[in-house]
Protein backbone atom coordinates (compact mmCIF):
# COMPACT_ATOMS: atom_id res chain seq x y z
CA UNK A 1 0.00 0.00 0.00
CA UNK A 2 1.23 3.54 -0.19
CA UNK A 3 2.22 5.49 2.42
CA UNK A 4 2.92 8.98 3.20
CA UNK A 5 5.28 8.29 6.37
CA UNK A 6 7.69 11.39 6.62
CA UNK A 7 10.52 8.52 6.22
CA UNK A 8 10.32 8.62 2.99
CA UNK A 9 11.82 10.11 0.11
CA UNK A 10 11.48 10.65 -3.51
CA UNK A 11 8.26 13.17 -3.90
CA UNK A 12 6.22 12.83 -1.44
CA UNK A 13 5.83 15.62 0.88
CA UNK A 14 6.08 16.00 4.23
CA UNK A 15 2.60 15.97 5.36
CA UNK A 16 0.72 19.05 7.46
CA UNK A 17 -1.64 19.05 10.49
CA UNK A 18 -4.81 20.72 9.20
CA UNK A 19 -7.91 21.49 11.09
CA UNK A 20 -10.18 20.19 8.14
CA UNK A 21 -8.87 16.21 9.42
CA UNK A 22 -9.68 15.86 13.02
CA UNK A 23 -9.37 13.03 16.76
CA UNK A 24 -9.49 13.05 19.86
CA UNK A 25 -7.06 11.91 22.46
CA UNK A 26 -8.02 8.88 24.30
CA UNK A 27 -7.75 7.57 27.84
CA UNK A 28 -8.33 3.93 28.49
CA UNK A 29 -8.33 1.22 31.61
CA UNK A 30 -5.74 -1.45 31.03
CA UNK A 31 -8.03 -4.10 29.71
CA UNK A 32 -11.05 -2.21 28.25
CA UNK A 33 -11.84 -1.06 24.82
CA UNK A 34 -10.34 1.88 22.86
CA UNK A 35 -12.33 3.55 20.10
CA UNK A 36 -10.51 6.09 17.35
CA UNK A 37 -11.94 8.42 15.64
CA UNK A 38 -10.38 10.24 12.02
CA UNK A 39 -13.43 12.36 10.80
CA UNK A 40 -13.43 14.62 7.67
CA UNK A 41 -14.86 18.21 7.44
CA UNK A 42 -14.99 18.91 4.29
CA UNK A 43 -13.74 15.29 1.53
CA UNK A 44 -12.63 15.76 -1.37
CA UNK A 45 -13.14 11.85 -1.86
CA UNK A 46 -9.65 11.19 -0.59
CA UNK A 47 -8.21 8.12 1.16
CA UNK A 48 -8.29 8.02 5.16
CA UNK A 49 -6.11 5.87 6.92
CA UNK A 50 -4.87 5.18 10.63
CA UNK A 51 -1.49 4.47 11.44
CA UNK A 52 -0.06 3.40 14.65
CA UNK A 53 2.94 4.64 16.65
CA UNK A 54 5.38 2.92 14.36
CA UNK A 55 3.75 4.66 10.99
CA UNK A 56 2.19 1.07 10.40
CA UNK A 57 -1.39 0.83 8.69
CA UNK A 58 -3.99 0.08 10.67
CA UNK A 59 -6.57 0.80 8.45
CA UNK A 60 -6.51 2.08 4.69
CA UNK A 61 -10.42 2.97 4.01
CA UNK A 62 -11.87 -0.12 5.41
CA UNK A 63 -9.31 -2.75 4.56
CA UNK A 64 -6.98 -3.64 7.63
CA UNK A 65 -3.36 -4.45 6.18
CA UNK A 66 -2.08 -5.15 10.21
CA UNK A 67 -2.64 -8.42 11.20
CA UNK A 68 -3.45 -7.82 14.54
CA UNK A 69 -7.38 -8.77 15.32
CA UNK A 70 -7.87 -6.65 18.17
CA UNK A 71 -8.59 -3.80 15.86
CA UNK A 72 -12.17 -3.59 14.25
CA UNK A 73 -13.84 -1.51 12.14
CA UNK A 74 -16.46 0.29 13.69
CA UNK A 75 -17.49 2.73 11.01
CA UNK A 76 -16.20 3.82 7.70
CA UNK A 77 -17.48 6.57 5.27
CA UNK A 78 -16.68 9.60 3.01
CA UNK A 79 -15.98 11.20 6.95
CA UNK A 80 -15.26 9.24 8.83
CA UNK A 81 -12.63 6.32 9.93
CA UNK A 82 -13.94 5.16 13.01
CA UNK A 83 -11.45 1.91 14.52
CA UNK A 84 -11.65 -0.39 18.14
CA UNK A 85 -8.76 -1.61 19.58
CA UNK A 86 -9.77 -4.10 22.03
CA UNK A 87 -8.25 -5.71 25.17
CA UNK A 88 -5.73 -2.72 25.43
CA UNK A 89 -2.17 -3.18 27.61
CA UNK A 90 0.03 -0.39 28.08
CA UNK A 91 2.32 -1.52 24.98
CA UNK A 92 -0.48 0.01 23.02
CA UNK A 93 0.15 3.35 24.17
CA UNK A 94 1.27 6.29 21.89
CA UNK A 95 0.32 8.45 19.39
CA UNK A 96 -1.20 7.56 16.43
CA UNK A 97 -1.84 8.98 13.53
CA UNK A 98 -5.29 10.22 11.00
CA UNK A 99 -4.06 10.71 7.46
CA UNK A 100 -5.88 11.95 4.66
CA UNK A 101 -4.83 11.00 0.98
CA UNK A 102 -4.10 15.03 0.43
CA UNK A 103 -1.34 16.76 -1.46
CA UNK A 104 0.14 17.37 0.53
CA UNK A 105 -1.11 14.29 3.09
CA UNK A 106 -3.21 16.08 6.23
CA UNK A 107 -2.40 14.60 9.56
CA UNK A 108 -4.03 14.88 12.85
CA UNK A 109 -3.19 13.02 16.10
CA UNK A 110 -4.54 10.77 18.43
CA UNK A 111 -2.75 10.23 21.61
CA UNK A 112 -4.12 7.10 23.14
CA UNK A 113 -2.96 6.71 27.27
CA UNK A 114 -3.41 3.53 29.09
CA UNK A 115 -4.42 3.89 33.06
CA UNK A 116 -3.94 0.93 35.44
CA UNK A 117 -5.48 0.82 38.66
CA UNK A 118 -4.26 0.49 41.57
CA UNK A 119 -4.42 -2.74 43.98
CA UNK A 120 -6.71 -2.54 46.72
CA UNK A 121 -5.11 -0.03 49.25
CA UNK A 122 -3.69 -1.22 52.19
CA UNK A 123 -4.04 0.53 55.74
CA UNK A 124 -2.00 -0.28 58.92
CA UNK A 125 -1.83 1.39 62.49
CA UNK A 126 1.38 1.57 64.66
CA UNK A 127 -1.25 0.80 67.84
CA UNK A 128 -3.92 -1.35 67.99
CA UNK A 129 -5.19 0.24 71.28
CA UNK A 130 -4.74 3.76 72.36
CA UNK A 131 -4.50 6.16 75.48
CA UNK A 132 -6.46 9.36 75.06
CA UNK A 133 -3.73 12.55 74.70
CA UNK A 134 -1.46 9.82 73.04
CA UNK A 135 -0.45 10.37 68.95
CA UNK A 136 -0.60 7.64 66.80
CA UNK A 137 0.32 6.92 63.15
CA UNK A 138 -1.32 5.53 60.19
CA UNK A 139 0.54 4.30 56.99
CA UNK A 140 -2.15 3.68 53.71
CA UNK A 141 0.04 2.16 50.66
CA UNK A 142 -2.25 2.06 47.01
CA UNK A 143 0.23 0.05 44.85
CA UNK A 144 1.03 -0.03 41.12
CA UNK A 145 -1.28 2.31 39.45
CA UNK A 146 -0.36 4.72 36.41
CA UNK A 147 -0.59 7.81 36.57
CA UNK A 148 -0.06 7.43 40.34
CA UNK A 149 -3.04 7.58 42.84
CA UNK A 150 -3.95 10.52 45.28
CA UNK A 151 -4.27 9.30 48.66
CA UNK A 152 -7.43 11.27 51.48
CA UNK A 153 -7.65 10.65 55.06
CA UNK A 154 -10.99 11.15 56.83
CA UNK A 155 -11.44 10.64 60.84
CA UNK A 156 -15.29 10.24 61.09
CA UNK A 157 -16.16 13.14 58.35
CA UNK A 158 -13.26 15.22 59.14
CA UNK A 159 -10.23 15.32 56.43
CA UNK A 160 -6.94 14.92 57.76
CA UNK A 161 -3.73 16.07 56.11
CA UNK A 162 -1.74 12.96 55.38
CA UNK A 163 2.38 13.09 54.32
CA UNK A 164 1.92 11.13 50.74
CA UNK A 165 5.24 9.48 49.20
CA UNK A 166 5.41 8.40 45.68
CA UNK A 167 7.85 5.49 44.02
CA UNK A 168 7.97 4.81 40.65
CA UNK A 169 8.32 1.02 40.51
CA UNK A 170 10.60 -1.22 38.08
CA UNK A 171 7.71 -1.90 35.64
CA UNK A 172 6.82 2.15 35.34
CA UNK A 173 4.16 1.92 37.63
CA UNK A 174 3.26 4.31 40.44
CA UNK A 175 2.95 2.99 44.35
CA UNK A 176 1.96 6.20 46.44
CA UNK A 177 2.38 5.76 50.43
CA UNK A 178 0.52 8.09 53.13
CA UNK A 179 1.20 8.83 56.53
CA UNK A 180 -1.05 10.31 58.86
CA UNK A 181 -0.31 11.51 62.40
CA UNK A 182 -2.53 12.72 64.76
CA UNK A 183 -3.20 13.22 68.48
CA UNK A 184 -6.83 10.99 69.85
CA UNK A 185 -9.04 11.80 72.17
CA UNK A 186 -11.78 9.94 74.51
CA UNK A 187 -14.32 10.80 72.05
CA UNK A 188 -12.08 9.04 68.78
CA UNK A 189 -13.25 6.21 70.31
CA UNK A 190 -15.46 3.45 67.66
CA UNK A 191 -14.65 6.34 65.11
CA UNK A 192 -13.51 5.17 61.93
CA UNK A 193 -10.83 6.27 59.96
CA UNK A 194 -10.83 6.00 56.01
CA UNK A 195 -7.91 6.25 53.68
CA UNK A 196 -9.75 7.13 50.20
CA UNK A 197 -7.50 6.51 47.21
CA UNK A 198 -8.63 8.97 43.99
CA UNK A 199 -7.30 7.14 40.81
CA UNK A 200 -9.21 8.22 37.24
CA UNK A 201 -9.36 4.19 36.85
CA UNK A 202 -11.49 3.77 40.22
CA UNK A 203 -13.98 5.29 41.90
CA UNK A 204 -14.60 5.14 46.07
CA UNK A 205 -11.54 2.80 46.79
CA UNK A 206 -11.38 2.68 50.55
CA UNK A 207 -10.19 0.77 53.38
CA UNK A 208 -11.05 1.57 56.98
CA UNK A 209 -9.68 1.14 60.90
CA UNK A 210 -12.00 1.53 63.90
CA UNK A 211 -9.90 3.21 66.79
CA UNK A 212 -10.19 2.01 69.93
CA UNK A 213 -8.87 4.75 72.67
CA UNK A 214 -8.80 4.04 76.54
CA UNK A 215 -9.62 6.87 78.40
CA UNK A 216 -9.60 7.60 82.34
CA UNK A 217 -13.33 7.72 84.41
CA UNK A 218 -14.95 10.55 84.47
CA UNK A 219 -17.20 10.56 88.23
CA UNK A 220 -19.99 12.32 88.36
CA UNK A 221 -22.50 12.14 91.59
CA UNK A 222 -26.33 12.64 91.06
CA UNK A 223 -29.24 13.21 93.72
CA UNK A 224 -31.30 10.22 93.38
CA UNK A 225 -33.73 11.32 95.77
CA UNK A 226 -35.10 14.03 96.68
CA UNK A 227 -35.64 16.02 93.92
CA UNK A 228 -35.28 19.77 94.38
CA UNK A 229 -34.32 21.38 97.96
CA UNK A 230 -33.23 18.72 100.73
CA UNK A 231 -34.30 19.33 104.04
CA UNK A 232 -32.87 18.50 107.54
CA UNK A 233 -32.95 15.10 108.77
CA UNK A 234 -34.69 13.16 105.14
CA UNK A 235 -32.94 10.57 103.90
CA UNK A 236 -30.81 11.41 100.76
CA UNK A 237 -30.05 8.51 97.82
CA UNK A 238 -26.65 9.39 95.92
CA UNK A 239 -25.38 7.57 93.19
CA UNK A 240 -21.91 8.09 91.40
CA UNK A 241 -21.26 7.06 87.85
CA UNK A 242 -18.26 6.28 86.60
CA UNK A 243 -17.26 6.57 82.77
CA UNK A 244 -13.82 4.88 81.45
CA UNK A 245 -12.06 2.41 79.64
CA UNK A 246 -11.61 0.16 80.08
């Protein structure tokens, strides 16, 4: 087939980026389904064809030169080359390229970007059981995600500012780490807190640890009986309550 890759040489010309030839940029979840897009304003009845990263045809009208079966045509007209690429991994990740059979060839670009979830996140507490007035620490770890996760802390439906470190891993991928610090109190106690991992993949990833916080008794002494005024010589009933943990 022909091609207008700007490797060549000889008399074809290096091809332009015109507005009449237009995609969009996709974003994708490691797994799903891509769809690309080359539409025509205004066709001259001239050739469209999609190239991958490489400058390999895809597509060239509705014939598929590349054997590779993940890609499907979805539509094809006068305007329009519309292509699937199914069961996408993140090799498939680039730009690729709309060409129209111009003189000189129109290009426009479609950036396709692959996002990978991360794992389920992962919360752990330095103390299992706390003393009211004591600080404790909380590490929550989302690993191997791309781009690389944002990590919230809520204490009940308060935010908390967590420390957040990110590590790019060996195989490109993103693990972000948060720590959170803060001072409990008696009334933490049976309060949950939530680290919430934001990822464009996912949506409400959580995990969650109930605190449990000793505190000291609090003693308080009501008047049973009588109610109101006490007079000389009646018999009083007292009773003192006691509040603590344990």
């Amino acid at each position: 087939l022909p091609s207008f890759s700007s490797s060549n040489t000889g008399a074809a010309q290096e091809p332009v980026v015109s507005q009449n030839l237009v995609t969009d940029n996709v974003s994708v979840v490691e797994g799903e389904m891509a769809i690309i897009s080359c539409r025509v304003k205004n066709n001259d009845d001239s050739v469209i064809q999609l190239l991958n990263p490489n400058r390999q045809t895809i597509y060239f009208r509705d014939m598929r030169p590349l054997k590779d079966a993940r890609f499907q045509l979805v539509n094809f007209s006068d305007n329009e080359l519309k292509v699937s690429l199914s069961n996408v991994s993140l090799s498939d990740e680039g730009r690729y390229v709309c060409q129209l059979y111009t003189d000189p060839p129109q290009e426009a670009y479609a950036d396709i970007t692959v996002l990978v979830p991360p794992g389920n996140p992962i919360i752990e507490a330095r103390d299992e059981v706390l003393s009211e007035g004591n600080e404790t620490e909380m590490t929550c770890t989302a690993m191997s995600s791309k781009p690389a996760a944002s990590i919230r802390w809520m204490k009940g439906d308060k935010e908390l500012p967590g420390k957040p470190k990110v590590e790019l891993t060996y195989d490109k991928m993103y693990t972000v780490t948060s720590r959170l610090t803060f001072t409990v109190s008696k009334e933490d106690d049976g309060v949950p807190v939530a680290c919430i991992v934001d990822h464009p993949a996912v949506k409400d990833f959580l995990a969650q640890k109930y605190l449990e916080v000793q505190y000291k008794p609090e003693v308080k002494i009501v008047v049973e009986f009588p109610q109101g005024l006490t007079r000389e010589g009646e018999n009083l009933e007292l009773t003192c309550q006691a509040k603590g943990k344990p």
